[in-house]
N, C-alpha and C. Protein backbone atom coordinates (compact mmCIF):
# COMPACT_ATOMS: atom_id res chain seq x y z
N UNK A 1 -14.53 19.21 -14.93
CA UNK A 1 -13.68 19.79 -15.95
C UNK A 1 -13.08 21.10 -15.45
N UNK A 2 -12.17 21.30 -16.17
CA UNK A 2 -11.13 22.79 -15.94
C UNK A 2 -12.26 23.65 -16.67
N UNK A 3 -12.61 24.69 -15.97
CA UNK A 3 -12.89 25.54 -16.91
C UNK A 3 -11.91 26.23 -17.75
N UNK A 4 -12.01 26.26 -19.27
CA UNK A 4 -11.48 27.20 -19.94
C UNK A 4 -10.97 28.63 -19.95
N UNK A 5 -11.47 28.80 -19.19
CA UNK A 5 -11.61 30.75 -18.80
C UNK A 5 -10.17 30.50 -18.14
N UNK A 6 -9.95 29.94 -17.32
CA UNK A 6 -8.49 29.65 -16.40
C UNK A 6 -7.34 30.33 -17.65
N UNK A 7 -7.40 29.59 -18.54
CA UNK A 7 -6.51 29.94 -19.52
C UNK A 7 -5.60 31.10 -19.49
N UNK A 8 -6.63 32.14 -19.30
CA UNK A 8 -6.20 33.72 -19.64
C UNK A 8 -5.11 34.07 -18.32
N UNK A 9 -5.26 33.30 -17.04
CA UNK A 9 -4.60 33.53 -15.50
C UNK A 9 -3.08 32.96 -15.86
N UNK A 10 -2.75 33.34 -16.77
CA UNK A 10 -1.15 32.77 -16.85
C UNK A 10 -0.35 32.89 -15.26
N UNK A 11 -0.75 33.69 -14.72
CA UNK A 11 0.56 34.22 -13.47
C UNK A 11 0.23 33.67 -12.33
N UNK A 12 -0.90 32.89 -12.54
CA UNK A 12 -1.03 32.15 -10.74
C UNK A 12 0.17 31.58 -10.07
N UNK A 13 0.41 31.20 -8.90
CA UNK A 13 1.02 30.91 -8.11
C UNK A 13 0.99 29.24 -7.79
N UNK A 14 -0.52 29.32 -7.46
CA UNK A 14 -1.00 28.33 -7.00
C UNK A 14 -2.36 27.48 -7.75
N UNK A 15 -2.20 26.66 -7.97
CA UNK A 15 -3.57 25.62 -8.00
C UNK A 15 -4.03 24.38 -7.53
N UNK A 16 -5.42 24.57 -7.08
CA UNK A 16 -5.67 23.36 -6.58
C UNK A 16 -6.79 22.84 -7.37
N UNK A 17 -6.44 21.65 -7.79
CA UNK A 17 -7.42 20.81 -8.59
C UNK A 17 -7.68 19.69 -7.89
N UNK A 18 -7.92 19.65 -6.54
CA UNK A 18 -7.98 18.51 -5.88
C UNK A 18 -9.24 17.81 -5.93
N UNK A 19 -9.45 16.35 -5.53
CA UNK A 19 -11.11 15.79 -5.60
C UNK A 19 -12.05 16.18 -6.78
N UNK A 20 -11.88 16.54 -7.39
CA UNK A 20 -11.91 16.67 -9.45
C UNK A 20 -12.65 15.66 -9.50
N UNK A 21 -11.90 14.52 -9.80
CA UNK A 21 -12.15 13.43 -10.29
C UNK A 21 -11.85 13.54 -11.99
N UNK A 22 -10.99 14.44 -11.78
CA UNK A 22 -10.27 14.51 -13.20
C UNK A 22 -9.55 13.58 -13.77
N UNK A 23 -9.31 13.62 -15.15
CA UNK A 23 -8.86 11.94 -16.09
C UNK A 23 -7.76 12.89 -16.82
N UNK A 24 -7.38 13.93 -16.58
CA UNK A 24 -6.55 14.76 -17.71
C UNK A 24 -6.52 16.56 -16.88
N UNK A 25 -5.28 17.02 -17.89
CA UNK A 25 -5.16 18.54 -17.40
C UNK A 25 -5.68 18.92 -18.40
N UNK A 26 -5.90 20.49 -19.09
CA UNK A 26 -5.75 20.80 -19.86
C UNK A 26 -4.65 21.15 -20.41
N UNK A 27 -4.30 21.36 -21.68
CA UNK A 27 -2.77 21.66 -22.59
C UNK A 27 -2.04 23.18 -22.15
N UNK A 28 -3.16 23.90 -21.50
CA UNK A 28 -2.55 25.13 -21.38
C UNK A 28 -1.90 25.09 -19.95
N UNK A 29 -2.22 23.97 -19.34
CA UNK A 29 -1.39 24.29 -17.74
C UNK A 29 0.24 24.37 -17.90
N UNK A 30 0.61 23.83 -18.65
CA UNK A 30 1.74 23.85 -19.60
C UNK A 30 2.32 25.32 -19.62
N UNK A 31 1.63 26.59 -19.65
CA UNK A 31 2.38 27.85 -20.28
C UNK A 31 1.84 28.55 -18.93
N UNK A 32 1.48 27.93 -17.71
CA UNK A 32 1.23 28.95 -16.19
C UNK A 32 3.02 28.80 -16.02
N UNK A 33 3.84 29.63 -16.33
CA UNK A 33 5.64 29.74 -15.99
C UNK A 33 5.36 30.61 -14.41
N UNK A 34 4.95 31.02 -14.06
CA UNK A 34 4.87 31.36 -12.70
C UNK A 34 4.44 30.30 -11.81
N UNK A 35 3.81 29.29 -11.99
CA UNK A 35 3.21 28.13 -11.26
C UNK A 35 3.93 27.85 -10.65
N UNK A 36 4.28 27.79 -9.01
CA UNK A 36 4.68 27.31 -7.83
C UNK A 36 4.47 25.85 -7.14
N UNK A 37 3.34 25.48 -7.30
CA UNK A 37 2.49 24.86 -6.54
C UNK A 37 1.25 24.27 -7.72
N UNK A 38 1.13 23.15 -8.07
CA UNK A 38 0.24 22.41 -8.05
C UNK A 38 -0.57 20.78 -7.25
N UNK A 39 -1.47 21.10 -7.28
CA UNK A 39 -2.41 20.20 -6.44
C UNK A 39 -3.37 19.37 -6.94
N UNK A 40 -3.04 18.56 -7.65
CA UNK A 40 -4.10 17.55 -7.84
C UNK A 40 -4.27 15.78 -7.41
N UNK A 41 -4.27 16.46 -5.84
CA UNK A 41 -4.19 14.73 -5.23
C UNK A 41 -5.86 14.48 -5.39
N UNK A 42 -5.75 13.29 -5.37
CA UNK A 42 -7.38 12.46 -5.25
C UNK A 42 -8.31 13.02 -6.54
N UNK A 43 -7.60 12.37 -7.57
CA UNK A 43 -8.09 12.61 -8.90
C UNK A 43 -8.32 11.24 -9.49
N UNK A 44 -8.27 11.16 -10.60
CA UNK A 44 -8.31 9.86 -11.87
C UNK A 44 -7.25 9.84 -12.66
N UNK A 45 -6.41 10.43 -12.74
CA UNK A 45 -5.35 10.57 -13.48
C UNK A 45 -4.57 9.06 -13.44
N UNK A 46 -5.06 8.34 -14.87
CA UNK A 46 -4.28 7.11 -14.76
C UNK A 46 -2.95 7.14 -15.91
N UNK A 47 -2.45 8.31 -16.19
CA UNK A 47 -1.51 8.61 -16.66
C UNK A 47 -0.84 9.87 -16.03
N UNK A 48 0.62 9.74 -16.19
CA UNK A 48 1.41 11.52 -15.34
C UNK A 48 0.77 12.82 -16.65
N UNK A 49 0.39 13.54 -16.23
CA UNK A 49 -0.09 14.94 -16.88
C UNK A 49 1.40 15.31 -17.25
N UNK A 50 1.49 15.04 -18.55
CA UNK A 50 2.67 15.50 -19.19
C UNK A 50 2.78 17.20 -19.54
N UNK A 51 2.16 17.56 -19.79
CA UNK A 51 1.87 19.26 -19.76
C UNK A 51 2.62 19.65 -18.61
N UNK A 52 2.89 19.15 -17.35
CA UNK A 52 2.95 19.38 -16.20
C UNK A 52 4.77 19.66 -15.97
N UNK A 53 5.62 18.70 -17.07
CA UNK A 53 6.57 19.09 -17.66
C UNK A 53 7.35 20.12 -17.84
N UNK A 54 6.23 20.99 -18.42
CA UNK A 54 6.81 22.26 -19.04
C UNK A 54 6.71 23.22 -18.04
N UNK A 55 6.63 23.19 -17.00
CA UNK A 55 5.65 24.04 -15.82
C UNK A 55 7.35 24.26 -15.42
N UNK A 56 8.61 24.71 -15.55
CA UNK A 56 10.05 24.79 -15.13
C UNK A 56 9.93 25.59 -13.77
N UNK A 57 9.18 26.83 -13.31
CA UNK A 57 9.18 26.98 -12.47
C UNK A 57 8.51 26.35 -11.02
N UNK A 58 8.20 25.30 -11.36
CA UNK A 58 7.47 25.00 -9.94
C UNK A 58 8.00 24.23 -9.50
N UNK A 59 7.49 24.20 -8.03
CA UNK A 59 8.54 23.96 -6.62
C UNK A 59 7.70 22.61 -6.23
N UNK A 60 6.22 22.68 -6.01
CA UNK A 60 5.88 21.74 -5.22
C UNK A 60 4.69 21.19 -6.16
N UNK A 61 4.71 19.72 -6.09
CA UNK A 61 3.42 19.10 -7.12
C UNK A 61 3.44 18.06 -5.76
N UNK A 62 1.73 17.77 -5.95
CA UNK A 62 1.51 16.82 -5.35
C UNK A 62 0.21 16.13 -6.08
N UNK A 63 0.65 14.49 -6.42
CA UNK A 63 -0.23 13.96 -7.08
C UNK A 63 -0.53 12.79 -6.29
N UNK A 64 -0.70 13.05 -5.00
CA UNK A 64 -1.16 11.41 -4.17
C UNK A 64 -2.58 11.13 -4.71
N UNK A 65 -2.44 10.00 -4.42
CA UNK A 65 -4.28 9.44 -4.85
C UNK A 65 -4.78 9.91 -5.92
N UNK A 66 -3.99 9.57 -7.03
CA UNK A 66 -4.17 8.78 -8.44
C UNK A 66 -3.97 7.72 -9.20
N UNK A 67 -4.16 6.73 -10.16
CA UNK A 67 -3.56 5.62 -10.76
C UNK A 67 -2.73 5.49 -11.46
N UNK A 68 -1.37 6.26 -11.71
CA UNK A 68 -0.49 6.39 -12.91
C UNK A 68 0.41 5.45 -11.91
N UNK A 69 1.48 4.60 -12.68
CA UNK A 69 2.22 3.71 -12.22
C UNK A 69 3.79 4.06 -12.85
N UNK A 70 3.92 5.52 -13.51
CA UNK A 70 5.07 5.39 -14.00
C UNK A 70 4.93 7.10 -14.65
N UNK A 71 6.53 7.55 -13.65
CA UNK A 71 6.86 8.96 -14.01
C UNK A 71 7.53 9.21 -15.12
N UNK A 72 7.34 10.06 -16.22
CA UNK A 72 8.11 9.98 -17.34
C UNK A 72 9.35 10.73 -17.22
N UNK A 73 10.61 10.48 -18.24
CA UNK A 73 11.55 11.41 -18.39
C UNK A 73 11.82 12.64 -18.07
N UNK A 74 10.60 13.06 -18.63
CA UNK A 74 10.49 14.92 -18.90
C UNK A 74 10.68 15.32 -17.36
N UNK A 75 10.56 14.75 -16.52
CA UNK A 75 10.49 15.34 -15.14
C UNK A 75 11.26 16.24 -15.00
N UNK A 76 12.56 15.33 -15.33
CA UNK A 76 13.69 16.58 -14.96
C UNK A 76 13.49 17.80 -15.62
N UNK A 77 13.06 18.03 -16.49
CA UNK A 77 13.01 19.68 -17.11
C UNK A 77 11.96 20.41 -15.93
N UNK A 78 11.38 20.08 -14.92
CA UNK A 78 11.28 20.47 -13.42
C UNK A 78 12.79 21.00 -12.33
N UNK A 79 13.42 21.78 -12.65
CA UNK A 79 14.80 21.74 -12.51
C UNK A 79 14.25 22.57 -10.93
N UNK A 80 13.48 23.17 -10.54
CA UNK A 80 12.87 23.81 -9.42
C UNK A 80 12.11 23.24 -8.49
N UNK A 81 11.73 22.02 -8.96
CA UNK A 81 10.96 21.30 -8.54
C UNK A 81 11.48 20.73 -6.64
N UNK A 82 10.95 21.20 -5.77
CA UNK A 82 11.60 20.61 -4.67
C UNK A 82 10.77 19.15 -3.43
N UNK A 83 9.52 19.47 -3.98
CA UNK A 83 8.67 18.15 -3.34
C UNK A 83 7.57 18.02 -3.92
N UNK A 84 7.70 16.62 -4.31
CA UNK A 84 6.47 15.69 -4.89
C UNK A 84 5.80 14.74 -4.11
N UNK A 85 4.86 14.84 -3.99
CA UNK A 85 3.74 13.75 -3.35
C UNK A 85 3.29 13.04 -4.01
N UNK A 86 3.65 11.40 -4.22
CA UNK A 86 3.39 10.86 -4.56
C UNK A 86 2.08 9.54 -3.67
N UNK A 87 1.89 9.97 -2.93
CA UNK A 87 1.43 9.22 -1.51
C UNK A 87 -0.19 8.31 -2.75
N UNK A 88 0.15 7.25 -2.21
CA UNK A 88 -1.39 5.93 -2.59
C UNK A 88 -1.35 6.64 -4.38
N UNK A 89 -0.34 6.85 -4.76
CA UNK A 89 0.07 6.22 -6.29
C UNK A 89 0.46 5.48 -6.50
N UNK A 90 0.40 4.32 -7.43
CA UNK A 90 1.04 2.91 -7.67
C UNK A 90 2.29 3.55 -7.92
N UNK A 91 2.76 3.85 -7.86
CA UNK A 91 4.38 4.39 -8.92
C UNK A 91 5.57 3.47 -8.09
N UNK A 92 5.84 2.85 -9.62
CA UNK A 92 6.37 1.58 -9.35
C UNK A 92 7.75 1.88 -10.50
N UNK A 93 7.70 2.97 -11.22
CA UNK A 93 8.80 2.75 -12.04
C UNK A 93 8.97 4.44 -12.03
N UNK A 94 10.44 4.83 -11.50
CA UNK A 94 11.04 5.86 -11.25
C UNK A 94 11.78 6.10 -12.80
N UNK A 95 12.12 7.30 -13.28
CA UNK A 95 12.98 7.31 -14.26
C UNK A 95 14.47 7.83 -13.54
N UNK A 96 15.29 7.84 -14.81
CA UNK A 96 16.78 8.39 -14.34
C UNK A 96 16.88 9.83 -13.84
N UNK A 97 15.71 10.27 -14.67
CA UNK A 97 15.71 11.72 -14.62
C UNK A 97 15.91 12.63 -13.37
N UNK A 98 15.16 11.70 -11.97
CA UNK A 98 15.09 11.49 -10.32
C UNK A 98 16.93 11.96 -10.18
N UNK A 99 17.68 11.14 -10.57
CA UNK A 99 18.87 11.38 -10.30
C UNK A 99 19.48 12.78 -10.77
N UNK A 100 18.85 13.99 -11.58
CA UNK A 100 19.98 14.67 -11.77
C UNK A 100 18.38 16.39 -11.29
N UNK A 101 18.04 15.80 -10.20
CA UNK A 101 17.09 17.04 -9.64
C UNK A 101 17.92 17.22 -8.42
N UNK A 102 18.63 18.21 -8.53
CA UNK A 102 19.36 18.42 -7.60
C UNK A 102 18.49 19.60 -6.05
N UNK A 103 17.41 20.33 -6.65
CA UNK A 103 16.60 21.01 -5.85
C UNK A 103 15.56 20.10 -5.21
N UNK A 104 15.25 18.89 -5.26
CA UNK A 104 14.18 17.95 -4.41
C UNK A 104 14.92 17.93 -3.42
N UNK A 105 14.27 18.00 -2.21
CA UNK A 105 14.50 18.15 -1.30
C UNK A 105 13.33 16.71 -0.47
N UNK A 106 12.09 16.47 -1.00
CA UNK A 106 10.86 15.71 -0.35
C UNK A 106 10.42 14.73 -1.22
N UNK A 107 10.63 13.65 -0.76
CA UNK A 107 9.54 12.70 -2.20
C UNK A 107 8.90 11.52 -1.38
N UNK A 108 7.47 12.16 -1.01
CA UNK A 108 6.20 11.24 -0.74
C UNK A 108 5.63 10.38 -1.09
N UNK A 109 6.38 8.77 -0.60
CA UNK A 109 5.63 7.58 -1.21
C UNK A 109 4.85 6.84 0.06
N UNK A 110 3.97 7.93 0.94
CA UNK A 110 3.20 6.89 1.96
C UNK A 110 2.17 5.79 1.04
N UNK A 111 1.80 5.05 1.63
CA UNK A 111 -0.17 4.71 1.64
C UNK A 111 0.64 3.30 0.68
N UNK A 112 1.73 2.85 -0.02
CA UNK A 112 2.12 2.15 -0.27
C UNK A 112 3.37 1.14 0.25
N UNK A 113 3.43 -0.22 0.05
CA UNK A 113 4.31 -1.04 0.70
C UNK A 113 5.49 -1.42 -0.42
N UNK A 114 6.43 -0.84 -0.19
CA UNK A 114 7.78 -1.15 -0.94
C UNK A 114 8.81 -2.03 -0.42
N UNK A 115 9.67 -2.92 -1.01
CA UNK A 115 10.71 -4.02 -0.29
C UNK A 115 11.77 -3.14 0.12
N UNK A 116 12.14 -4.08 1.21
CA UNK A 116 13.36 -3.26 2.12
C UNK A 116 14.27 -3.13 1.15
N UNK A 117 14.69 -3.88 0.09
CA UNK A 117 15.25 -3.23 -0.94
C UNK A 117 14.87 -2.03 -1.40
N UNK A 118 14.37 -2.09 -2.29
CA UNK A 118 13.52 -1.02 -2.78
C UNK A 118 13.72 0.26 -2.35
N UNK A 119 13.61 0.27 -1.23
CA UNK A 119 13.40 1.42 -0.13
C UNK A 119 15.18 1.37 -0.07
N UNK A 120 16.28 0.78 0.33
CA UNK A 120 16.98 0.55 0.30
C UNK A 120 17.93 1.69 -0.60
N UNK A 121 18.02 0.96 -1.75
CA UNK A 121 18.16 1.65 -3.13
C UNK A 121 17.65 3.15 -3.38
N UNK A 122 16.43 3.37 -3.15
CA UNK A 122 16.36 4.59 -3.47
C UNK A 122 16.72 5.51 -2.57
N UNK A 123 16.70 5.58 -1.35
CA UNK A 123 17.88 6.45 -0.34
C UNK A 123 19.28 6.20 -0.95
N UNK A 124 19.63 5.41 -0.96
CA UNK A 124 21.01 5.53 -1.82
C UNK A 124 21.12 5.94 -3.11
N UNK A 125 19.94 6.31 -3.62
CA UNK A 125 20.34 6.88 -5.28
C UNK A 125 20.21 8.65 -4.70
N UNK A 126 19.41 9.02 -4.00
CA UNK A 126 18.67 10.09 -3.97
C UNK A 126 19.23 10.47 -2.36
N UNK A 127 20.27 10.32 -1.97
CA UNK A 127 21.03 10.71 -0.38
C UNK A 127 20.56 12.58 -0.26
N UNK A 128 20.32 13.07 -1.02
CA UNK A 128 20.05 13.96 -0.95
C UNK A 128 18.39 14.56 -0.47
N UNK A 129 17.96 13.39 -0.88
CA UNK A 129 16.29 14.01 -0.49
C UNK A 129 15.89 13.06 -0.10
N UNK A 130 14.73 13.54 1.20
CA UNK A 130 13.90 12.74 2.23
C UNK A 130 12.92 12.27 1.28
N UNK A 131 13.02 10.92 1.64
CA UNK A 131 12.42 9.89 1.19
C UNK A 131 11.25 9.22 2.09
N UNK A 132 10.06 9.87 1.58
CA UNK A 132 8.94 9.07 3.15
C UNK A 132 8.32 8.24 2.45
N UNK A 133 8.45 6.97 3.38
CA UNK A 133 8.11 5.48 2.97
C UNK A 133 6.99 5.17 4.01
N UNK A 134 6.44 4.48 4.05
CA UNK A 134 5.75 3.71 4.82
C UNK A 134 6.33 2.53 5.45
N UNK A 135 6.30 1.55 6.69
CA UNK A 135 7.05 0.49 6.63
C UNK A 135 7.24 -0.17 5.66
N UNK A 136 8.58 -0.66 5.13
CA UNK A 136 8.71 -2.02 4.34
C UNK A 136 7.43 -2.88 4.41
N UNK A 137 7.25 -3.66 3.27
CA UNK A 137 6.14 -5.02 2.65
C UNK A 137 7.37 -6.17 3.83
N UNK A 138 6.49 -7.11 3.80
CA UNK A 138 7.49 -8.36 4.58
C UNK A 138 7.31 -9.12 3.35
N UNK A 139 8.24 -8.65 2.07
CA UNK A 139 7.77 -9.23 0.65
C UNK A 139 8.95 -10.03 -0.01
N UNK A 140 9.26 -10.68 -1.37
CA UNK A 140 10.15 -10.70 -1.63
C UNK A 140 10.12 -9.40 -2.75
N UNK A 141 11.81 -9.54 -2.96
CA UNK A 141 11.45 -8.15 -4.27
C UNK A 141 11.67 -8.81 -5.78
């Protein structure tokens, strides 16, 4: 668990909540507006930490090695947001929202196999930001 006490540290920079084995954030990660940097790869998180939303100033999230299969809307209100790690997340359903982040610069989908489509398509939606894939699946799509 998060300890509670965190609460009062509104101005951090940085956090790492990594290897947790956390299922959830707490509601207040939501009001850290200085937050740069969060870290919670290799967790339980079988849903996106929506709190995580409201976080407008931060630059870098990385949520590899969790089970959520689907980024919500709200992303874009991440308007600072410049690289996400998504690496050995199922995330299988992108929203529109991807299209109007004009500061991503990085978006980490190793440890998973996507169709040469797939992979295809999203360099062409997103020409603007490096896209790390793993080889193509020899799949159909």
């Amino acid at each position: 668990e998060v300890p509670a006490e965190l609460e009062r540290y509104t101005q951090v920079t940085y956090l790492d909540f990594s290897k947790n084995k956390l299922t959830s954030l707490p509601s207040f990660i939501g009001n850290f507006s200085f937050l740069q940097t969060l870290d919670v790869h290799k967790n339980n998180l079988k849903n996106f930490p929506m709190q995580v939303c409201r976080i407008q100033n931060i630059k870098r999230l990385v949520l590899s090695r969790n089970s959520f299969s689907q980024l919500p809307e709200c992303i874009e209100f991440l308007s600072h947001l410049e690289y996400i790690d998504l690496s050995d997340t199922p995330v299988t359903s992108f929203p529109q929202a991807f299209m109007v982040m004009p500061q991503l610069k990085t978006l980490s989908l190793h440890g998973l196999q996507y169709s040469p489509s797939f992979q295809t398509d999203w360099k062409s939606r997103l020409p603007w930001v490096r896209i790390e894939f793993d080889p193509p699946c020899n799949c159909f799509d």
